[in-house]
Every structure is written in structure tokens, then in C-alpha cells.
Protein backbone atom coordinates (compact mmCIF):
# COMPACT_ATOMS: atom_id res chain seq x y z
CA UNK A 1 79.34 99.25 100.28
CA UNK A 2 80.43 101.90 97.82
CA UNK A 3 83.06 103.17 96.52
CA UNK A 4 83.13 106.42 98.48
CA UNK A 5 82.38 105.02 101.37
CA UNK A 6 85.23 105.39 104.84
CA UNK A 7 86.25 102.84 107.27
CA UNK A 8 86.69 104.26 111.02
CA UNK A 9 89.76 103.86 112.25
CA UNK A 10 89.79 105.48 115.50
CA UNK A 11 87.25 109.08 116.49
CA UNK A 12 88.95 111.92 113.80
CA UNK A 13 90.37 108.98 111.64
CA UNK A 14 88.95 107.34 108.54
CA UNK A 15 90.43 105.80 105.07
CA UNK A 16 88.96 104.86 102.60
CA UNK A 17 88.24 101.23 102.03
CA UNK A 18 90.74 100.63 99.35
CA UNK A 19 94.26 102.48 99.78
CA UNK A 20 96.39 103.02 97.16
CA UNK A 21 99.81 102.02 97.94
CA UNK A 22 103.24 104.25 96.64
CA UNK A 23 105.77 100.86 96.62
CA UNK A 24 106.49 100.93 93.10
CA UNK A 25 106.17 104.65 92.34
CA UNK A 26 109.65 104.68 91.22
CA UNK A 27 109.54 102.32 88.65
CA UNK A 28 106.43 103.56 87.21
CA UNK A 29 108.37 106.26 85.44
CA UNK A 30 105.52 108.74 85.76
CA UNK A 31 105.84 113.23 85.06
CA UNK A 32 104.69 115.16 87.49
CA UNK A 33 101.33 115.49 85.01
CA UNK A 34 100.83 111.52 84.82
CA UNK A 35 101.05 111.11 88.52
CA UNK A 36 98.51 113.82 88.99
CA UNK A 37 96.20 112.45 86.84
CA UNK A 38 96.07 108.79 88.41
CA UNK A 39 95.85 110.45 91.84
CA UNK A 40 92.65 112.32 90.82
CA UNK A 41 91.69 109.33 88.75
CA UNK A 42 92.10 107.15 92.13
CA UNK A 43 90.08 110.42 94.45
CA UNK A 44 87.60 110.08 91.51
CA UNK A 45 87.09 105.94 92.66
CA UNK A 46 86.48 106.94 96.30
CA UNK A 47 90.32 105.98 96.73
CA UNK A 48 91.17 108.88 98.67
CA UNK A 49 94.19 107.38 101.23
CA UNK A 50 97.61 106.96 99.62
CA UNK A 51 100.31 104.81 101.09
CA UNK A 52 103.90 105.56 101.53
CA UNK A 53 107.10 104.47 103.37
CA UNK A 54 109.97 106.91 103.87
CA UNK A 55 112.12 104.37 102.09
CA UNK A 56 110.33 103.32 99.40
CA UNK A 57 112.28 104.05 95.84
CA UNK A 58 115.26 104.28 97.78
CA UNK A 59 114.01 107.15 100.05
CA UNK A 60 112.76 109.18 96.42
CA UNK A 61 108.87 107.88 96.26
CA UNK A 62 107.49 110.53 98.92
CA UNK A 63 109.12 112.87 97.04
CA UNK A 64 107.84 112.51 93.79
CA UNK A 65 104.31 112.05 95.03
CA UNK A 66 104.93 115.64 97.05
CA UNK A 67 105.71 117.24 93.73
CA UNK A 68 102.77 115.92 91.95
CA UNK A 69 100.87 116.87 94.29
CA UNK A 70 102.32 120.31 94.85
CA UNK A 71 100.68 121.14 90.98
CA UNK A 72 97.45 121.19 92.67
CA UNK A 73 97.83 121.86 96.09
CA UNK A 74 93.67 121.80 96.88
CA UNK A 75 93.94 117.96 96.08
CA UNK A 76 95.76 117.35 99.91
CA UNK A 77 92.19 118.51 101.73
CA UNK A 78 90.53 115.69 99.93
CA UNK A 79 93.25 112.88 100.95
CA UNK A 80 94.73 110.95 103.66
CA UNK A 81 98.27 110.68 103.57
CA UNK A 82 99.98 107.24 105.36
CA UNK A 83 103.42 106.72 105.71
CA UNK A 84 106.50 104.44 107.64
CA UNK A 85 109.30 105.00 109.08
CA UNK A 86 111.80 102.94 111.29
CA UNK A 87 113.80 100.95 108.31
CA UNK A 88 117.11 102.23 107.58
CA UNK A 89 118.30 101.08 104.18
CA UNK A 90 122.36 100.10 103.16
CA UNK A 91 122.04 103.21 100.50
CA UNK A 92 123.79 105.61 98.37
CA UNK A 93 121.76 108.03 101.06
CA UNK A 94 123.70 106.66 103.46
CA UNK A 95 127.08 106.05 102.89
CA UNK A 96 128.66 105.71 105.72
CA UNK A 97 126.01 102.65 107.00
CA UNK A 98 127.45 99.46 106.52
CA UNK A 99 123.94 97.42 106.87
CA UNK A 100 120.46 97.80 107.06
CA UNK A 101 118.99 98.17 110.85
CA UNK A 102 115.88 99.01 112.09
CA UNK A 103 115.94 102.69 114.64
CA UNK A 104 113.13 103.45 116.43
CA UNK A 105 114.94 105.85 118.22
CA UNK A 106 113.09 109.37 119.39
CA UNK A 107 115.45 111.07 117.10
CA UNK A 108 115.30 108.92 114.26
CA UNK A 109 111.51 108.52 114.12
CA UNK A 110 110.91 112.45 114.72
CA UNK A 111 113.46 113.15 112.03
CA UNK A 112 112.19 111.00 109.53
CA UNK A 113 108.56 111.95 110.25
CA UNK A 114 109.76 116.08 109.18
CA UNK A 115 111.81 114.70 106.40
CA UNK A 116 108.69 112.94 105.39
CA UNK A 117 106.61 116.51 105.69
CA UNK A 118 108.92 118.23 103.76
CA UNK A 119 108.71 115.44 100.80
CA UNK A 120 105.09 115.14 101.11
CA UNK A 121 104.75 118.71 100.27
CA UNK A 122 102.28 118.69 103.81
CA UNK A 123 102.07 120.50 106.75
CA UNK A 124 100.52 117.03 108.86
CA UNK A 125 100.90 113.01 108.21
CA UNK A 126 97.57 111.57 108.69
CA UNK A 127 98.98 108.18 109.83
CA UNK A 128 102.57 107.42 110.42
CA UNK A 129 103.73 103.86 111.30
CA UNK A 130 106.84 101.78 112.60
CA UNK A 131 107.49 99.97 109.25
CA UNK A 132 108.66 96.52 111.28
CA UNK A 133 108.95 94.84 114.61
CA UNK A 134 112.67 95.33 115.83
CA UNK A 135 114.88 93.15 118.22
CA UNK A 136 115.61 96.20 119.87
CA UNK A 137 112.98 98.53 120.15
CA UNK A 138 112.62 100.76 123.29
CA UNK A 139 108.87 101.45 123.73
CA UNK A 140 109.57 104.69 125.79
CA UNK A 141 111.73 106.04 123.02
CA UNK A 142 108.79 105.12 120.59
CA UNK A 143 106.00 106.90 123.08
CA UNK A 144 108.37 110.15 123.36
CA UNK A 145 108.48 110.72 119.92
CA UNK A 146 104.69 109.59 119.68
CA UNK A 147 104.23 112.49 121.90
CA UNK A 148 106.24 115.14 120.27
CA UNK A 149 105.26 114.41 116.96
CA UNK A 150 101.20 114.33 117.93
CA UNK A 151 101.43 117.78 120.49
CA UNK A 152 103.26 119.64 117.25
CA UNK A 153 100.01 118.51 115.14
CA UNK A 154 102.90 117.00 112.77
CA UNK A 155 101.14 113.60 113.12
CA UNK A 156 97.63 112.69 113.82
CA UNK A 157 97.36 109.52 114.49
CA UNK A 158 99.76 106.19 114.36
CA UNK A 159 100.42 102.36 113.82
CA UNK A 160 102.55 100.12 112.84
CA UNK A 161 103.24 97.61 110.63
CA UNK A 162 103.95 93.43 110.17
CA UNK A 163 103.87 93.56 114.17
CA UNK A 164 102.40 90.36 116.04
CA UNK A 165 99.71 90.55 118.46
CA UNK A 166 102.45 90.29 121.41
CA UNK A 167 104.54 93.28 119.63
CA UNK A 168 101.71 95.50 119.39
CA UNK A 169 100.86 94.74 123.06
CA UNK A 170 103.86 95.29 124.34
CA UNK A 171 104.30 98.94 122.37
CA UNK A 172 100.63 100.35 123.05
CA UNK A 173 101.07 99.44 126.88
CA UNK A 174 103.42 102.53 126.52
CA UNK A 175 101.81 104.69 124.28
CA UNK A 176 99.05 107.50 125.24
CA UNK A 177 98.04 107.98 121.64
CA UNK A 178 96.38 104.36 120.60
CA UNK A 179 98.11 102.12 118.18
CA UNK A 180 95.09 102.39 115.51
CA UNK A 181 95.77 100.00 112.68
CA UNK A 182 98.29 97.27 111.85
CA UNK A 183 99.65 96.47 108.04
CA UNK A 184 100.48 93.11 107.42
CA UNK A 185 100.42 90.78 104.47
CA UNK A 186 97.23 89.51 103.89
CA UNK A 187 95.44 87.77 100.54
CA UNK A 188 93.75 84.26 99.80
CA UNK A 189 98.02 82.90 99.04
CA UNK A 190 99.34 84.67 102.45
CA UNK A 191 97.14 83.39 105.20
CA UNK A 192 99.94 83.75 108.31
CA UNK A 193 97.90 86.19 109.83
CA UNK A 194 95.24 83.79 110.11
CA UNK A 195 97.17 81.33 111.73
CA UNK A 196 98.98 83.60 114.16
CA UNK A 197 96.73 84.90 116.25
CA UNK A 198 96.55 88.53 114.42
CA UNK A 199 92.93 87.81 112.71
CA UNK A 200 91.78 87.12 116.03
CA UNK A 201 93.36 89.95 118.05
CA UNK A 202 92.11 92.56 115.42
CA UNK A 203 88.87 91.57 116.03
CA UNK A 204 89.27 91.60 120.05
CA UNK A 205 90.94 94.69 119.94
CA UNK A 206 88.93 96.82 117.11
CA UNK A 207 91.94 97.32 115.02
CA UNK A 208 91.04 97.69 111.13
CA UNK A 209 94.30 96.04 109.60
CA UNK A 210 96.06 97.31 106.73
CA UNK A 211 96.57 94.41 104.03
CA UNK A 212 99.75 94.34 102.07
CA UNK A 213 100.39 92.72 98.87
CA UNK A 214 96.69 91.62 98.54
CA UNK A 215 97.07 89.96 95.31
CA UNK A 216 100.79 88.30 96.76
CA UNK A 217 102.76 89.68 94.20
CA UNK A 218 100.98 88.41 91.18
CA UNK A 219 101.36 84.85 92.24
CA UNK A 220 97.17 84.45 92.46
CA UNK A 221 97.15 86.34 88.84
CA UNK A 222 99.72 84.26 87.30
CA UNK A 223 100.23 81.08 89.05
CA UNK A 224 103.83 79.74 89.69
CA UNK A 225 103.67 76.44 91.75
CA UNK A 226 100.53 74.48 92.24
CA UNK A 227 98.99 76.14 95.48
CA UNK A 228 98.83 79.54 93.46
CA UNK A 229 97.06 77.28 90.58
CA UNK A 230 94.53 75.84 93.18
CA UNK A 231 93.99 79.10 94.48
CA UNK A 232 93.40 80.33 90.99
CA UNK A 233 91.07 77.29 89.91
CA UNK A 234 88.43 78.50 92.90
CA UNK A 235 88.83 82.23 92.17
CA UNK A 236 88.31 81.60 88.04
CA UNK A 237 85.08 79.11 89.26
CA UNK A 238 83.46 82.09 92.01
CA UNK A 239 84.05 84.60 89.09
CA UNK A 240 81.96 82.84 87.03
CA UNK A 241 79.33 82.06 89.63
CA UNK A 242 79.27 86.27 90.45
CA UNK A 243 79.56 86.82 87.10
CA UNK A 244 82.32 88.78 87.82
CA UNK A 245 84.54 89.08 84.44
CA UNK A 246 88.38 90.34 86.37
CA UNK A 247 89.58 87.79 88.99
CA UNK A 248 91.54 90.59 90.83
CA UNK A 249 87.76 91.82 91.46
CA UNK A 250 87.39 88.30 93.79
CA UNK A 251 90.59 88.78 95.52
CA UNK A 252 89.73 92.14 96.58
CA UNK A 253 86.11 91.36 97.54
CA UNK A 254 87.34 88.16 99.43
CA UNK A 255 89.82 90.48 101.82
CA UNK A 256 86.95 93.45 101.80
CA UNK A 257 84.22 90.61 103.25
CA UNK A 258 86.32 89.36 106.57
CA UNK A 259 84.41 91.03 110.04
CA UNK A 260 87.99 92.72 110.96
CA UNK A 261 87.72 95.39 108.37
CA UNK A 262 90.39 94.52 105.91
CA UNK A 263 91.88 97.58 103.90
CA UNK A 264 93.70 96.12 101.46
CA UNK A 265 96.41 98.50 99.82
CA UNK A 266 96.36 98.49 95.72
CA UNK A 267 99.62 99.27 94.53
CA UNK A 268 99.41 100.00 90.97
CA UNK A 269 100.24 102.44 88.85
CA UNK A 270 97.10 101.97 86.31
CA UNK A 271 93.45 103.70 86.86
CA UNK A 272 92.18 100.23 85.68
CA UNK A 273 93.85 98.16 88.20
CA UNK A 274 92.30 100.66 90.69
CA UNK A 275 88.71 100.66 89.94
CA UNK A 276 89.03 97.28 89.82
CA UNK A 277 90.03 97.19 93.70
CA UNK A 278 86.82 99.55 94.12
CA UNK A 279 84.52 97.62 91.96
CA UNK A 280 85.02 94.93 94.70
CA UNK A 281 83.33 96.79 97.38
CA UNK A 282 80.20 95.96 95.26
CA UNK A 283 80.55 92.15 95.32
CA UNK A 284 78.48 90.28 97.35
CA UNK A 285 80.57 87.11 98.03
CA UNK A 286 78.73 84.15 99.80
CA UNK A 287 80.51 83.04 103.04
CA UNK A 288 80.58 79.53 100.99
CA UNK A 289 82.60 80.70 98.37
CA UNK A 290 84.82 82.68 101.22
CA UNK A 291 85.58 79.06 102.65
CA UNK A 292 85.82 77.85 99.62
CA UNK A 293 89.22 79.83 98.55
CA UNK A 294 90.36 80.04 102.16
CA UNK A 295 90.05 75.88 101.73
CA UNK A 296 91.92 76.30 98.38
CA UNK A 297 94.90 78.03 99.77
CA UNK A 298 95.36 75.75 102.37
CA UNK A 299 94.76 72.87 99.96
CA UNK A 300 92.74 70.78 102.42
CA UNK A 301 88.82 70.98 103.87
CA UNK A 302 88.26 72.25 107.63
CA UNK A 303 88.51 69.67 110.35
């Protein structure tokens, strides 16, 4: 693989094979100038899809990427912009909310799609999905605003995210527009997905998933409990074998090697830490040393 090179989502969709992810974007404490310059720094990589959420940084992330990018307005032809919506947060936004709930409401998801337009500094959302399964989620509400949103040529295409293989079902049974990725939490510490049937229905179903958190937080980086350190004992021991000299390089190629089509999302807020995600897609990982840290994290051989 390269580092320019897209993975198909669905015909008229494609991201690139590492996303950079928007989480943090707050607390990076970037201008307007320093956030352009890691967004063409991450374009430059072949990292050309950026991650959002409508309530990441306490709704103000989307934002502040929209006004980078509004500096140089050419740089939204050469980028595919993702972002959630569904969560609403107990906030100084929202006073009057007592708790944080989940709407998936027409209303609600149409609103918060034009909100995010109007932060974005865009005229379209390349990908907009349901940020989590709810306990009460009406999947005609969900397929109206679908509709609406797709026929104004607001949003493209959609997803959803940290849904199970049921929960997806159940929605896309409703939808006209297909349900064309999924973002969960995926990385050699966080193996749920392999365990609940999601691995296997991404496959069945074509989905490329969306992987969250790939390097869990920092926990395979820095290990805190002894699971982290055996994961980190196998990644430091394939490292050397690839002659590979950043760990964070094996994570990445590990998640980039799976037959579903991982895309894991790099949330950083250093150039660095981003070519390192890239320099993965030119690691050629034995299916040995796969097992072996899929083995490590669940700290016992196959049956």
C-alpha cells in the first residue's frame, strides 16, 4: 500500500486509509495558522479524511477546524470531511438539559447535521454518523432525516458508530441510503469487536470499519497493568524483527493488515505521530506475528 492510496467505501465514497481524528482538537491549543499547517502536513501524508463529532470540545472542535480551514478554502476539494451526531451533552450549550441523552430524532439529526455545515465552513458532509446505539431509537425517524439530508446534497453518504451487528441490522433494514461504515474501538488491547460478532459481520457484509482509539489511549505505548505490558513485550520483539524503530508503526500496521479493511483514526495533534500512522501502510507484517500480538492481548495461545 501507499500512503496516498483510498479505501472504497461504497461507489462515490473513498477515505483514505489512515483518518485523522478531531477528539482532542481543543486541548491542542492550536491558531488558526498551526492548525492549517498540520492539516496540509497530514494531506501531504496521503491523510486526506478528517474526523469529527458535533460534540467534541464541548460542541467547539468543528468549529475551529472550519476556521482553519476557511484561510485556505481550496484545501476542502482535496478532503473528506466525517462527522457524528446523535449525543447530546449536560453543557453550558445547553442549559436547560438536566442529563446527557442520546436523540436521533428527524429534527435533531437534520439540525445538527446544518449546524455542523455551518461550523465546518462546507457546503456538504462527506460522511455523517449516529455517534452511539440508543435504547430508544426510531429507525423511521433516522431514515427520514437520512432522506432529507441526502436529496438536499447536505450529506453524501452515512454510518454509524459503536453499533453491534444486530443494531446496524435493525437500522439499515429501514434505510434507502446504505449504512456504509461502522466506528468502533478497535487495537491489539481492545479486541471486543472480535469477540462480538462485528469482525465477522464486516466481512459478510462489506463494511470497511472505522477504528477508534487504535493505540487504546496510550495504554499499548505506556503500559499500566500487565496485559498492556504483554502486549507491549510482542510489539517491542516484531519491531525488532521488521526492523521497524516506532512501536506505534506495529500497532497501526497490525489494524491496517486484518481482510475487513480497518481504518484506523489517528488522533494527534503532531505531523510526527501522523506519518507514523502512514508509514504503517508500508509494513509488511507476517500473519505469525499478527497471531502473535492478537495471542498477547488475550494472554493465552488459540485452542
Amino acid at each position: 500500500m501507499k500512503a496516498d492510496d483510498k479505501i472504497k467505501l461504497t461507489k462515490g465514497l473513498k477515505l483514505s486509509r489512515i483518518v485523522h481524528g478531531h477528539w482532542r482538537l481543543k486541548e491542542w491549543n492550536f491558531s488558526k495558522q498551526d492548525l492549517l499547517k498540520l492539516i496540509e502536513q497530514a494531506i501531504e501524508l496521503g491523510v486526506t479524511s478528517f474526523d469529527h463529532a458535533d460534540i467534541y470540545g464541548n460542541y467547539e472542535c468543528e468549529q475551529l477546524f472550519g476556521d482553519a480551514l476557511s484561510v485556505k478554502k481550496g484545501l476542502r476539494k482535496k478532503m473528506q470531511l466525517i462527522t457524528k451526531c446523535g449525543i447530546k451533552l449536560k453543557s453550558d450549550k445547553n442549559p436547560l438539559q438536566k442529563i446527557k441523552y442520546y436523540d436521533y430524532s428527524c429534527k435533531h439529526i437534520v439540525a445538527s447535521a446544518e449546524r455542523s455545515l455551518v461550523n465546518l465552513k462546507t457546503d456538504h458532509i462527506d460522511l455523517l454518523l449516529l455517534h452511539r446505539p440508543s435504547p430508544f431509537l426510531d429507525p423511521e425517524e433516522v431514515a427520514k432525516a437520512f432522506e432529507k439530508l441526502k436529496e438536499s446534497g447536505k450529506i453524501l453518504f452515512f454510518g454509524v458508530s459503536n453499533f453491534l451487528p444486530g443494531q446496524l441490522d435493525m437500522l439499515a433494514s429501514y434505510l434507502d441510503p446504505p449504512i456504509v461504515t461502522n466506528q468502533v474501538e478497535i487495537s491489539p488491547y481492545a479486541l471486543e469487536h472480535f469477540e462480538n460478532g462485528n469482525m465477522d459481520h464486516f466481512v459478510a457484509r462489506k463494511i470497511k470499519p472505522m477504528a477508534w482509539s487504535p493505540l487504546a489511549g496510550g495504554k499499548l505505548l505506556n503500559p499500566q497493568d500487565e496485559k498492556g505490558q504483554r502486549i507491549f513485550n510482542v510489539l517491542t520483539e516484531v519491531a525488532q524483527e521488521l526492523d521497524i524503530d516506532i512501536i506505534e508503526k506495529i500497532i497501526y500496521a497490525w489494524l491496517l493488515k486484518h481482510p475487513a479493511g480497518i481504518i484506523p483514526v489517528a488522533g494527534t495533534g503532531k505531523a510526527e505521530r501522523i506519518k507514523h500512522a502512514s508509514d504503517a501502510l508500508n509494513i509488511e507484517m507476517s500473519l505469525e506475528q499478527w497471531f502473535r500480538i492478537y495471542n498477547a492481548s488475550k494472554g493465552r495461545d488459540l485452542p
